[in-house]
PDB file of N, CA and C in Angstrom:
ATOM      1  N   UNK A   1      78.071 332.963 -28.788  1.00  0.00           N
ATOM      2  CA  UNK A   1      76.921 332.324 -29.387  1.00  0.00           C
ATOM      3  C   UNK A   1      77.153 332.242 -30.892  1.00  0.00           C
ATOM      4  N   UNK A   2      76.935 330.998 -31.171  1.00  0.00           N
ATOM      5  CA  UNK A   2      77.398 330.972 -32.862  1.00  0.00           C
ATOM      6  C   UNK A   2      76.129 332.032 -33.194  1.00  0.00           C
ATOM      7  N   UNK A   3      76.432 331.504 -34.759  1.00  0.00           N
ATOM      8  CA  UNK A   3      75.307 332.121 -35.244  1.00  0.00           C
ATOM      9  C   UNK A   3      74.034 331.351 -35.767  1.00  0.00           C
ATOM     10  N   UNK A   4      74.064 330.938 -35.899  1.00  0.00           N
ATOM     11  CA  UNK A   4      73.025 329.779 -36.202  1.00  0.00           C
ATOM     12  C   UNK A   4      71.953 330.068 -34.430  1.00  0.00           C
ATOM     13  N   UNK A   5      72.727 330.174 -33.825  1.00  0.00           N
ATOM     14  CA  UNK A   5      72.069 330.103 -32.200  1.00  0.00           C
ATOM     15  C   UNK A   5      71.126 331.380 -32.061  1.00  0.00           C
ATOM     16  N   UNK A   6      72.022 332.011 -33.259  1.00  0.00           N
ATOM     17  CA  UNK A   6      71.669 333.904 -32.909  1.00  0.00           C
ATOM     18  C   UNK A   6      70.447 333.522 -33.424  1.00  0.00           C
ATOM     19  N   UNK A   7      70.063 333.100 -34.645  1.00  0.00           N
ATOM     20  CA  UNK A   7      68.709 333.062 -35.516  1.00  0.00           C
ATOM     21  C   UNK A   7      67.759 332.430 -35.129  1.00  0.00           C
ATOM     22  N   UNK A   8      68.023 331.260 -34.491  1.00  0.00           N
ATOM     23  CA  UNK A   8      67.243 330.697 -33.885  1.00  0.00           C
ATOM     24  C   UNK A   8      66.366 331.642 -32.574  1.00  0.00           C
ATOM     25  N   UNK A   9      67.438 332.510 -31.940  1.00  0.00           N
ATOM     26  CA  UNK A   9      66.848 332.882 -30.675  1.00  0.00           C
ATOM     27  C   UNK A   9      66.394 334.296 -31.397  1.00  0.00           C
ATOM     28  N   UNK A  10      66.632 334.532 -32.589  1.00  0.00           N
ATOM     29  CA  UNK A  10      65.666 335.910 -33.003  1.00  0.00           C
ATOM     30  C   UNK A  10      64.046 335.746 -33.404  1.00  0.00           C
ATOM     31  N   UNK A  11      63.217 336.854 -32.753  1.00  0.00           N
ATOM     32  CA  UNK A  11      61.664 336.488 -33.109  1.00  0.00           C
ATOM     33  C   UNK A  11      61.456 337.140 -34.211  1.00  0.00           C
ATOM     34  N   UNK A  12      61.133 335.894 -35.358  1.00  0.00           N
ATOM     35  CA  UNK A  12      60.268 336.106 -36.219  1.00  0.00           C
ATOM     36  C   UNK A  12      58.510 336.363 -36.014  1.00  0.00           C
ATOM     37  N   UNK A  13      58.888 337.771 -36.555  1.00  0.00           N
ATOM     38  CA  UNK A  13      57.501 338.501 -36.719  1.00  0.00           C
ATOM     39  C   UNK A  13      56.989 338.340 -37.988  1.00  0.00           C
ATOM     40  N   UNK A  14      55.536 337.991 -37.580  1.00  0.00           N
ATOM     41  CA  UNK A  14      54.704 337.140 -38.789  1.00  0.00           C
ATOM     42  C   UNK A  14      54.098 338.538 -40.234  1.00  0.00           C
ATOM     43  N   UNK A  15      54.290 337.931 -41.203  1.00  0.00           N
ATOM     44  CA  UNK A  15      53.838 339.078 -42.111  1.00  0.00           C
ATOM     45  C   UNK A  15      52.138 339.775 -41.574  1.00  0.00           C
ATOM     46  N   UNK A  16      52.151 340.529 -42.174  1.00  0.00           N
ATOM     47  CA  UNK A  16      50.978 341.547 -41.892  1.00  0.00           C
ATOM     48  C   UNK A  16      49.940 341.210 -42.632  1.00  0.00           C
ATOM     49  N   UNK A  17      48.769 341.502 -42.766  1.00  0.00           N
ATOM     50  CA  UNK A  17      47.854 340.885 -43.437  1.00  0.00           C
ATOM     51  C   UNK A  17      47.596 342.257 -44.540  1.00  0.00           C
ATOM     52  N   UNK A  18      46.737 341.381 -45.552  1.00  0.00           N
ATOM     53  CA  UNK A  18      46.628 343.327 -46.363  1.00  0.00           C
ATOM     54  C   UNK A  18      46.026 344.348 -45.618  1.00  0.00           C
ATOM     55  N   UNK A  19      44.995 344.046 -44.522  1.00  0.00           N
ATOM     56  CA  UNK A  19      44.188 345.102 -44.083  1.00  0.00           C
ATOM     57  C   UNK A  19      44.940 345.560 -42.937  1.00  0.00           C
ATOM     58  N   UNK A  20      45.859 344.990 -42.050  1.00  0.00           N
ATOM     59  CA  UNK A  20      46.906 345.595 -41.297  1.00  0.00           C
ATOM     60  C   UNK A  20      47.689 346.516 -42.166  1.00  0.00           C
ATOM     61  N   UNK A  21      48.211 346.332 -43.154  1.00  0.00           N
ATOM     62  CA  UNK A  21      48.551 347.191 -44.217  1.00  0.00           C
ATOM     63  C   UNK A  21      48.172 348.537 -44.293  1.00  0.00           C
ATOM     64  N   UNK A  22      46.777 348.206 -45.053  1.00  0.00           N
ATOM     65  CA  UNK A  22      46.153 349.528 -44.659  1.00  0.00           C
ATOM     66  C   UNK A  22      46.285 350.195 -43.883  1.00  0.00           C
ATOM     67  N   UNK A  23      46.356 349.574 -42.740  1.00  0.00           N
ATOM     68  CA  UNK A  23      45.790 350.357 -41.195  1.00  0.00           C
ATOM     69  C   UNK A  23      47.049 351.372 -41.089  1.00  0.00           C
ATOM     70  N   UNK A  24      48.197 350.400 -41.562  1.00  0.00           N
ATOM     71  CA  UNK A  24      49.202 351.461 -41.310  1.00  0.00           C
ATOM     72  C   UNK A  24      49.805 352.384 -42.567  1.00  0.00           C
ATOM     73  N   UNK A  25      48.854 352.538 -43.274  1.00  0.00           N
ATOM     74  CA  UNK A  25      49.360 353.448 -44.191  1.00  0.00           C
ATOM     75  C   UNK A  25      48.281 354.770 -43.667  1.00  0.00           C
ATOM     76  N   UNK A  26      47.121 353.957 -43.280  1.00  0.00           N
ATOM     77  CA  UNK A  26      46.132 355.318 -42.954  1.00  0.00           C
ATOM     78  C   UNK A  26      46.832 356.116 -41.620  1.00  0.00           C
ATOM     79  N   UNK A  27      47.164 355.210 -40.677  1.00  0.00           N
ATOM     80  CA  UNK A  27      47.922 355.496 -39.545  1.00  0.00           C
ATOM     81  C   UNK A  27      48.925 356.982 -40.017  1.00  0.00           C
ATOM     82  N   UNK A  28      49.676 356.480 -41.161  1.00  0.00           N
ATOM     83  CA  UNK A  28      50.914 357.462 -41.527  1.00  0.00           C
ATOM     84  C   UNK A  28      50.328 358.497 -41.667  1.00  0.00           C
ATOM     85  N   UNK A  29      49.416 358.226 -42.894  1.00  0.00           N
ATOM     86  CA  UNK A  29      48.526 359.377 -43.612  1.00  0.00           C
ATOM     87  C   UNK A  29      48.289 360.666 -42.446  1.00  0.00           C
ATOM     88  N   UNK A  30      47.464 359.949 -41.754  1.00  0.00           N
ATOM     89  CA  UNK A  30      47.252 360.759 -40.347  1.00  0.00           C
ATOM     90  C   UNK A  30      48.688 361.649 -40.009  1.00  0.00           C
ATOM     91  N   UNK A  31      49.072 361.045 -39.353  1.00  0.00           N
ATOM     92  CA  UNK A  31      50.514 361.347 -38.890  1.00  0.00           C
ATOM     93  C   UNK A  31      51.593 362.829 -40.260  1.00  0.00           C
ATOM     94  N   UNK A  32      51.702 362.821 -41.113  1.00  0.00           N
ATOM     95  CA  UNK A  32      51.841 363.500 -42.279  1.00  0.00           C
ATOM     96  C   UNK A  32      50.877 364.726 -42.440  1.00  0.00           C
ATOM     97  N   UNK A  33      49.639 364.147 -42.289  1.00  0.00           N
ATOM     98  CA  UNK A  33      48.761 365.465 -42.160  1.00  0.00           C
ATOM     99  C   UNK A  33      48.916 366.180 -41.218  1.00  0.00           C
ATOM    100  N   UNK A  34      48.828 365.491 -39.814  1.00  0.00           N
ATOM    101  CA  UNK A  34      49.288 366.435 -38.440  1.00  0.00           C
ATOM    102  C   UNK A  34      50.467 367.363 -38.500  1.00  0.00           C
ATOM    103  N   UNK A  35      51.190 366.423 -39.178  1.00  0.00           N
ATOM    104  CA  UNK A  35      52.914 366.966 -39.258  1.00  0.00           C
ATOM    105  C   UNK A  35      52.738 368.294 -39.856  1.00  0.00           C
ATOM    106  N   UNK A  36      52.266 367.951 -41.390  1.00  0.00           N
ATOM    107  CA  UNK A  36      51.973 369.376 -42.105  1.00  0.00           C
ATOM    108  C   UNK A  36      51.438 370.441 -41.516  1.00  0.00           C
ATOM    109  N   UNK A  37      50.000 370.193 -41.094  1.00  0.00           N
ATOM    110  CA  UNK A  37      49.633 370.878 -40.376  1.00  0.00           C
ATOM    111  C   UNK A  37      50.233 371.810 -39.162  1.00  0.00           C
ATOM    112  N   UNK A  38      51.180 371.464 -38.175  1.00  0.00           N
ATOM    113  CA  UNK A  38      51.641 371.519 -37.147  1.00  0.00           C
ATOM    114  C   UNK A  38      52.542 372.706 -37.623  1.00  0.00           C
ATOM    115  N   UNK A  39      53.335 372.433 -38.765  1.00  0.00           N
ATOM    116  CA  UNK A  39      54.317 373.226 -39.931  1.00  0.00           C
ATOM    117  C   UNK A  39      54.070 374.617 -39.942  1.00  0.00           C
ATOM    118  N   UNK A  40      52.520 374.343 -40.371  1.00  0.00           N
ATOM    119  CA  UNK A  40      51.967 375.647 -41.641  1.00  0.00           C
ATOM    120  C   UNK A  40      51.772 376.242 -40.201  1.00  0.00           C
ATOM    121  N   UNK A  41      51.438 376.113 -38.911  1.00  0.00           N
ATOM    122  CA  UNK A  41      51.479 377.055 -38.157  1.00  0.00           C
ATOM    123  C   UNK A  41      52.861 377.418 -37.103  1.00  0.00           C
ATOM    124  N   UNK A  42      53.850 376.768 -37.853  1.00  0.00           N
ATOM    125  CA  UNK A  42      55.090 377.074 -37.315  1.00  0.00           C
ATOM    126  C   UNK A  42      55.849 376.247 -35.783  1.00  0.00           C
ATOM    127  N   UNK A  43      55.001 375.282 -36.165  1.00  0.00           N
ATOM    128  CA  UNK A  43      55.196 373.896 -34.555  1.00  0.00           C
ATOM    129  C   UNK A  43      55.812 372.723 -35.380  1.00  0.00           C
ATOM    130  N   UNK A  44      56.307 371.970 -34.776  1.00  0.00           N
ATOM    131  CA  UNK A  44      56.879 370.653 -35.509  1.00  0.00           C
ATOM    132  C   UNK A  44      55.862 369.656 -34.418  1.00  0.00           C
ATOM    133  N   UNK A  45      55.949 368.824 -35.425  1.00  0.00           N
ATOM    134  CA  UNK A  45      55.546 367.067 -34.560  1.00  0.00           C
ATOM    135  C   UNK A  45      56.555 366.373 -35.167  1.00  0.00           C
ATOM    136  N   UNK A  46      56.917 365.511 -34.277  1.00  0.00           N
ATOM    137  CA  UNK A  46      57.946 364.681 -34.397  1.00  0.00           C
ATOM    138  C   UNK A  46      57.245 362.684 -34.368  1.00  0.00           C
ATOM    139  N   UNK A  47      57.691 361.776 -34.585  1.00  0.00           N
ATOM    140  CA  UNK A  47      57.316 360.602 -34.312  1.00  0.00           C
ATOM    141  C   UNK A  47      57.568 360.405 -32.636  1.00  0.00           C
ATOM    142  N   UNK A  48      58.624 361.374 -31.912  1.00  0.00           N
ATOM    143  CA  UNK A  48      58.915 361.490 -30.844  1.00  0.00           C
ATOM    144  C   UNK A  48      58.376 361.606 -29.853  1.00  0.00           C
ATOM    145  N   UNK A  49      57.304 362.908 -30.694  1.00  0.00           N
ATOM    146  CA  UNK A  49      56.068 363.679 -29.821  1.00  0.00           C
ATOM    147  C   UNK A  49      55.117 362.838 -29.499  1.00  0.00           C
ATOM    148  N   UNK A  50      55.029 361.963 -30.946  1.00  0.00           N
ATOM    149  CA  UNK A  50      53.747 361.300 -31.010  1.00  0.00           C
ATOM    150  C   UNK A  50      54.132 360.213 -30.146  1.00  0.00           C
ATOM    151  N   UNK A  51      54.873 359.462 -30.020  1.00  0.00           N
ATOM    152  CA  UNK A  51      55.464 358.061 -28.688  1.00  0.00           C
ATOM    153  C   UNK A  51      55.378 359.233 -27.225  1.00  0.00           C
ATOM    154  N   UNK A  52      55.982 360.187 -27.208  1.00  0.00           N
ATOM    155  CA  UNK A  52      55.895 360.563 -25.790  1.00  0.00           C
ATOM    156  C   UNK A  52      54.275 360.483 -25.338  1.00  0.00           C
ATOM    157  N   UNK A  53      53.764 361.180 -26.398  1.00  0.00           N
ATOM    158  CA  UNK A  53      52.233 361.037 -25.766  1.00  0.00           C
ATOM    159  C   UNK A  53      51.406 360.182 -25.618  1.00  0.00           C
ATOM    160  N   UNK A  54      52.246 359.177 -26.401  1.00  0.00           N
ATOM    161  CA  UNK A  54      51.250 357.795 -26.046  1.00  0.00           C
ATOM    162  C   UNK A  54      51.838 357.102 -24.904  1.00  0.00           C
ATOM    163  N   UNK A  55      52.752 357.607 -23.806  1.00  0.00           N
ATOM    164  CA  UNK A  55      53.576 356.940 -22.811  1.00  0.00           C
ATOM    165  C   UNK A  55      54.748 355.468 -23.274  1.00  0.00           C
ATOM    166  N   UNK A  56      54.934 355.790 -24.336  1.00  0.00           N
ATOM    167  CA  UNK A  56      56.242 354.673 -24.982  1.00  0.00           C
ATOM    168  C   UNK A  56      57.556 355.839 -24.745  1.00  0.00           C
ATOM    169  N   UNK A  57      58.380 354.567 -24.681  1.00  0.00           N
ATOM    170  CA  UNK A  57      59.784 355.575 -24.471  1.00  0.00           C
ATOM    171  C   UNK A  57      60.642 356.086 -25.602  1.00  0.00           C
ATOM    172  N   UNK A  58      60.151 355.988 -26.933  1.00  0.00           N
ATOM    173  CA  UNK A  58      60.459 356.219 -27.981  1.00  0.00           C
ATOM    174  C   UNK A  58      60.097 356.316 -29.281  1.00  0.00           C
ATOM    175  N   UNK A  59      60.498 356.623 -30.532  1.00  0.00           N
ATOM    176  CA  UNK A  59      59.777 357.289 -31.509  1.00  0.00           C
ATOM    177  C   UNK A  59      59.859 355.503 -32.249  1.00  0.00           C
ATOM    178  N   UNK A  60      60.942 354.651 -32.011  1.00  0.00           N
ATOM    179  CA  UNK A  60      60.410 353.271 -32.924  1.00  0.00           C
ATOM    180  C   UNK A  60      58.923 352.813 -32.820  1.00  0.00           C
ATOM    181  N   UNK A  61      58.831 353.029 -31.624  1.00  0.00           N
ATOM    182  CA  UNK A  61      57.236 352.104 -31.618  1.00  0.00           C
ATOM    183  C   UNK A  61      56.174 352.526 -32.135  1.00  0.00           C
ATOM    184  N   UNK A  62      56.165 354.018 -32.384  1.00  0.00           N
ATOM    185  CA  UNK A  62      55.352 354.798 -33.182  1.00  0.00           C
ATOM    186  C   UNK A  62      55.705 354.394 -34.896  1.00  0.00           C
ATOM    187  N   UNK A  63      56.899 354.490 -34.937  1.00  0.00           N
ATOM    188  CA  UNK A  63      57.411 354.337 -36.477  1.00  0.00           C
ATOM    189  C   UNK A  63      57.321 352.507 -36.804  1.00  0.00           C
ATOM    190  N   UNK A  64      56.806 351.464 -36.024  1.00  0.00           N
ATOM    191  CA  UNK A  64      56.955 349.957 -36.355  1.00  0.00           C
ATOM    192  C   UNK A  64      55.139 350.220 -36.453  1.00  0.00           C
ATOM    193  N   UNK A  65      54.506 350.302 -35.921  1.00  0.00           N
ATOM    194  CA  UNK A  65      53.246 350.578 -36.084  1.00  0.00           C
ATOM    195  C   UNK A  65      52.762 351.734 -37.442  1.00  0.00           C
ATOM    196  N   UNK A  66      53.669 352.565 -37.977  1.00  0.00           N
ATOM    197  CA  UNK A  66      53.154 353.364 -39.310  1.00  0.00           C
ATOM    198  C   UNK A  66      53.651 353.129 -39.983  1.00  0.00           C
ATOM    199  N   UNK A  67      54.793 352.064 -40.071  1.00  0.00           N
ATOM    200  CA  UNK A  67      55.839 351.254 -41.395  1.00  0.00           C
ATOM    201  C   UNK A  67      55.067 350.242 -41.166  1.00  0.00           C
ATOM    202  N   UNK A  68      54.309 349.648 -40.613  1.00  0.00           N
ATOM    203  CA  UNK A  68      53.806 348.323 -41.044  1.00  0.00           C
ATOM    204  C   UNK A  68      55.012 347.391 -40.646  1.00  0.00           C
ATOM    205  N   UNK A  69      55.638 347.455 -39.502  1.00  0.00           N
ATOM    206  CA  UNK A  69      56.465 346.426 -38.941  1.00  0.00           C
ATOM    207  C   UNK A  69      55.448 345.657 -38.281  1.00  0.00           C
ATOM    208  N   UNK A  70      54.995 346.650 -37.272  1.00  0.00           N
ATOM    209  CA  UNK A  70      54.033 345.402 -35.957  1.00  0.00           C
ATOM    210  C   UNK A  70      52.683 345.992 -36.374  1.00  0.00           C
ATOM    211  N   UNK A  71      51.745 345.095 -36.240  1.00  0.00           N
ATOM    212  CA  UNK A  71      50.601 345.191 -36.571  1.00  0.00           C
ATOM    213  C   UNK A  71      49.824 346.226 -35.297  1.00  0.00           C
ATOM    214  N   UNK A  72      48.921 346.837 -35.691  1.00  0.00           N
ATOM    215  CA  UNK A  72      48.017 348.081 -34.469  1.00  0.00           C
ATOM    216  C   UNK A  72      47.156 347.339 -33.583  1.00  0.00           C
ATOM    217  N   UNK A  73      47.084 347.427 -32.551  1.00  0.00           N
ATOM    218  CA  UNK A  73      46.456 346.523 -31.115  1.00  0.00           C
ATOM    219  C   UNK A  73      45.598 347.462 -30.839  1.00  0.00           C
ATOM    220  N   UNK A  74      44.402 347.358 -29.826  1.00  0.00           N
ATOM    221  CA  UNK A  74      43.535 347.637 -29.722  1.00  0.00           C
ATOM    222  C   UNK A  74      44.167 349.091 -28.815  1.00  0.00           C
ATOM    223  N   UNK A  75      45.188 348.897 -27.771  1.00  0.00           N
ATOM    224  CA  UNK A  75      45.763 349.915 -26.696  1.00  0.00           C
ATOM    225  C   UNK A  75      46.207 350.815 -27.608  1.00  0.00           C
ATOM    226  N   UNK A  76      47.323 350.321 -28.462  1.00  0.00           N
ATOM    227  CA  UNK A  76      48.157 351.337 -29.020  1.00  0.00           C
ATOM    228  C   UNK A  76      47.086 351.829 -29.859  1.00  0.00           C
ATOM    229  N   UNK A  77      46.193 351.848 -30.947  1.00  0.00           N
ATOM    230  CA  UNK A  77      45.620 352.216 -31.670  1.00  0.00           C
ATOM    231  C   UNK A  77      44.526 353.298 -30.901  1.00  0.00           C
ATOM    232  N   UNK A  78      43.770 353.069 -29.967  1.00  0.00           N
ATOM    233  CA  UNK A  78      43.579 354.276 -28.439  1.00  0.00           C
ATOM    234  C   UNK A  78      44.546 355.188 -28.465  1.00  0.00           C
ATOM    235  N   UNK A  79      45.310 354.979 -28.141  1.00  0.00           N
ATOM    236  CA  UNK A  79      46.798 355.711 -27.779  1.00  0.00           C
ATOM    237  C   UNK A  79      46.759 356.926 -28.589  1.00  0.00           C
ATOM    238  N   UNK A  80      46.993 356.559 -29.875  1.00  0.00           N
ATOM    239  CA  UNK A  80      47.338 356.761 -31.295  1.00  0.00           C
ATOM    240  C   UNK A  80      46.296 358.232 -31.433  1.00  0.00           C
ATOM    241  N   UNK A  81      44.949 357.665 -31.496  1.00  0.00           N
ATOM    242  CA  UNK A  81      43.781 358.265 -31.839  1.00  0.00           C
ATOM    243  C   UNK A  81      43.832 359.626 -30.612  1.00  0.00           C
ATOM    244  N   UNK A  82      43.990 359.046 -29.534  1.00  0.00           N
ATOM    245  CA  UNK A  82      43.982 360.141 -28.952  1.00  0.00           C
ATOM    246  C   UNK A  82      45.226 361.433 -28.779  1.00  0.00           C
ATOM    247  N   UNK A  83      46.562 361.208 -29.323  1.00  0.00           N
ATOM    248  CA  UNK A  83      47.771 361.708 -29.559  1.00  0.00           C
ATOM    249  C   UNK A  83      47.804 362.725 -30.536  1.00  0.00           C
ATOM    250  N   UNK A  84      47.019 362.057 -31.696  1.00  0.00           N
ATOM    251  CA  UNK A  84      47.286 362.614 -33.316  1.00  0.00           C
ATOM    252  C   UNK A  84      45.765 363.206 -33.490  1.00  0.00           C
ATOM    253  N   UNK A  85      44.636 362.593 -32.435  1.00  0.00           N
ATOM    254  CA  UNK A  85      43.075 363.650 -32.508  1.00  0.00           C
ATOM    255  C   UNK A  85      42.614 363.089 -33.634  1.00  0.00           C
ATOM    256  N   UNK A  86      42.646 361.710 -33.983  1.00  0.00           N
ATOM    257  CA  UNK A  86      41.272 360.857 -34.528  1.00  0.00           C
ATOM    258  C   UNK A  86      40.636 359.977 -33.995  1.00  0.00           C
ATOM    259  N   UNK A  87      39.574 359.362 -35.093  1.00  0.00           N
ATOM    260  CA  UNK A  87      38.413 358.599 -35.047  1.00  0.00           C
ATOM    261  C   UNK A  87      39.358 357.261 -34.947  1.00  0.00           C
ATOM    262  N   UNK A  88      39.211 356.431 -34.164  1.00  0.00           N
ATOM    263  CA  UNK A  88      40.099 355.253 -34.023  1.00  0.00           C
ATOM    264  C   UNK A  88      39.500 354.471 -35.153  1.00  0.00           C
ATOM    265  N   UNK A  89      38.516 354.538 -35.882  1.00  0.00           N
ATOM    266  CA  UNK A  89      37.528 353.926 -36.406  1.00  0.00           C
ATOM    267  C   UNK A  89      38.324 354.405 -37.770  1.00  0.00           C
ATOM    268  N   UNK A  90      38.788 355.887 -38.302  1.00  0.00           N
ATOM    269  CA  UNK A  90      39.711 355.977 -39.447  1.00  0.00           C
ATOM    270  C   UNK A  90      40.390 355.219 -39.420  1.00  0.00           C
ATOM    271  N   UNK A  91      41.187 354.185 -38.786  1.00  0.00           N
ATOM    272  CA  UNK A  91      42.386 353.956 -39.544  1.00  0.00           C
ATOM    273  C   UNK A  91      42.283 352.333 -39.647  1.00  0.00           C
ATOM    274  N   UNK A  92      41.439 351.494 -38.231  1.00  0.00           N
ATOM    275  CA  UNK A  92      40.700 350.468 -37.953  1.00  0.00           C
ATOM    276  C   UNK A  92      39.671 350.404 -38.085  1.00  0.00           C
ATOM    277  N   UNK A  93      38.363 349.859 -38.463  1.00  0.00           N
ATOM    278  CA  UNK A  93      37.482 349.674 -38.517  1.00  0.00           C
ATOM    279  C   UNK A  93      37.421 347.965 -37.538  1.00  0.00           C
ATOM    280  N   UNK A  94      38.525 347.449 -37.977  1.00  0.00           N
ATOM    281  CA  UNK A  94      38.470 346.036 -37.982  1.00  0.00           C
ATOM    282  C   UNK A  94      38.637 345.892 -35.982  1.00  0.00           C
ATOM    283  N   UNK A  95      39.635 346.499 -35.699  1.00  0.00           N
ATOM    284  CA  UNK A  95      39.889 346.381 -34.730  1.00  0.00           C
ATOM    285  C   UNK A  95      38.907 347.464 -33.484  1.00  0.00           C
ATOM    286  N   UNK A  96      38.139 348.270 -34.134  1.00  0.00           N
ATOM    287  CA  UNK A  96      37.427 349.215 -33.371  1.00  0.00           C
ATOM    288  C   UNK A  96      35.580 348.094 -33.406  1.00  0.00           C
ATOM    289  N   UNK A  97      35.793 347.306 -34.583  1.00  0.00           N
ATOM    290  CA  UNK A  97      34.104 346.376 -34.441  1.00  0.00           C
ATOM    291  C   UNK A  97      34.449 345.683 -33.424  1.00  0.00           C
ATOM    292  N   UNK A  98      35.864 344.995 -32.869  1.00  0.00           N
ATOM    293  CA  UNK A  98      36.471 344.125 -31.961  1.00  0.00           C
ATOM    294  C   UNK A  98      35.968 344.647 -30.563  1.00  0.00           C
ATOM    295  N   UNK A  99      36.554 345.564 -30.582  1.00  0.00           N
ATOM    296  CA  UNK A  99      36.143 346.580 -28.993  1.00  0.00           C
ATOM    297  C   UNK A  99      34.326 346.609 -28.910  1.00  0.00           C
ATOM    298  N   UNK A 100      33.459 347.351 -30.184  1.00  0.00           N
ATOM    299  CA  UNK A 100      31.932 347.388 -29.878  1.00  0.00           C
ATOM    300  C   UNK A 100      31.392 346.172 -29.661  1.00  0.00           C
ATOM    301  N   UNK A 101      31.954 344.478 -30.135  1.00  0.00           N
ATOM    302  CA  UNK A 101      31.359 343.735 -30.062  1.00  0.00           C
ATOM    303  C   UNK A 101      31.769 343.387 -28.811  1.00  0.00           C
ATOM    304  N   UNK A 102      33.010 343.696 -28.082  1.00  0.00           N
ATOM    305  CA  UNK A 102      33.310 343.130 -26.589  1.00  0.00           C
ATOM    306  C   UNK A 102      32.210 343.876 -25.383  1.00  0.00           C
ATOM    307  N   UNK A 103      32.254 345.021 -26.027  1.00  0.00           N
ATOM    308  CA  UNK A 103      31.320 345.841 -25.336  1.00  0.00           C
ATOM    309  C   UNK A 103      29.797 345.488 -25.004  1.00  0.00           C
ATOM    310  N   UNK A 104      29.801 345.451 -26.233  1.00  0.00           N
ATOM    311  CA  UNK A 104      27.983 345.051 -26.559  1.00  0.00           C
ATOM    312  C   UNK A 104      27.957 343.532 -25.858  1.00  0.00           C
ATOM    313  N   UNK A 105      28.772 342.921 -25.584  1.00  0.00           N
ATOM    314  CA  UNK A 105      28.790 341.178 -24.742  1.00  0.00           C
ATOM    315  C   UNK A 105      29.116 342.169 -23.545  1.00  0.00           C
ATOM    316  N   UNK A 106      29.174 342.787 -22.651  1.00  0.00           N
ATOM    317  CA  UNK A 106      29.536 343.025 -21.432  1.00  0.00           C
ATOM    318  C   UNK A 106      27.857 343.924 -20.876  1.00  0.00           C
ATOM    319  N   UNK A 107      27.590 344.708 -22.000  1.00  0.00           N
ATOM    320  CA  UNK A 107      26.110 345.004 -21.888  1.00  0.00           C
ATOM    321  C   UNK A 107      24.975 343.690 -21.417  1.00  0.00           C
ATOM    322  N   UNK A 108      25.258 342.843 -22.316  1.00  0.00           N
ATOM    323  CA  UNK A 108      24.436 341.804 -22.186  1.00  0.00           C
ATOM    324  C   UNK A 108      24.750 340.651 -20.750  1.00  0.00           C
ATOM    325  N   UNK A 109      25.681 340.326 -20.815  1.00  0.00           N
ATOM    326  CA  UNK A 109      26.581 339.741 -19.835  1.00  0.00           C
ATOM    327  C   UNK A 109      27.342 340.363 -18.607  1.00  0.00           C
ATOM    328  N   UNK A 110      26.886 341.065 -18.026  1.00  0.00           N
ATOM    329  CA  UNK A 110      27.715 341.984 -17.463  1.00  0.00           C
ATOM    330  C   UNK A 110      28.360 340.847 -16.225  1.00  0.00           C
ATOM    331  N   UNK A 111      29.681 341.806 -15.987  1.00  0.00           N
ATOM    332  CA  UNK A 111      30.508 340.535 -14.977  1.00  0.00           C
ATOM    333  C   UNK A 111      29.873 341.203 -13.571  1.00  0.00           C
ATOM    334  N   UNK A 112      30.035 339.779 -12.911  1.00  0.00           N
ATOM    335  CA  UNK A 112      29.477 339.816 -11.673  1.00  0.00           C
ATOM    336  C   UNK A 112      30.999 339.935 -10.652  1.00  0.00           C
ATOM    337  N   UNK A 113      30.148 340.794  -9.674  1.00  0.00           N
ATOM    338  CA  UNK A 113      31.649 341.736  -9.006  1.00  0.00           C
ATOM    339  C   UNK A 113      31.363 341.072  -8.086  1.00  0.00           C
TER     340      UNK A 113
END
């Protein structure tokens, strides 16, 4: 495959917005504090730990989501919150109003089974 073929068939991933930004610096923040924490009582956390427990097979997907590679989704950001023991609402706000407003339409609308 030339190369020209290679670039073409590579996916460009779209820049992040500033508040995805955020998300993943608070994301880290988190993550750093746990770490420390984990330390001062003589345990390690790893990015490893934190992907095993979210059922990913590895520590990138944890580390593309707190470098601000891939932007935080509603699953992984669940995931996350429940792994590292926060408020999903710390690190998203944006993406946690997403979920109450789907909610609050399923209250009102509820699907017919």
């Amino acid at each position: 495959m030339s190369s020209a073929n290679t670039l073409i068939s590579m996916k460009i991933r779209r820049p992040l917005s500033p508040e995805e930004v955020v998300e993943s610096a608070r994301l880290k923040a988190i993550y750093d504090q746990r770490k420390s924490a984990a330390k001062a009582v003589g345990r390690s956390l790893t990015q490893a730990d934190v992907a095993e427990a979210c059922g990913w097979s590895g520590q990138s997907a944890f580390s593309q989501y707190a470098t601000g590679k891939v932007p935080l989704n509603v699953e992984a950001l669940l995931k996350l919150a429940k792994a590292l023991d926060f408020n999903p609402s710390e690190v998203s706000p944006r993406l946690m109003s997403t979920v109450a407003s789907v909610q609050s339409s399923e209250r009102i609308h509820p699907t017919i089974a």
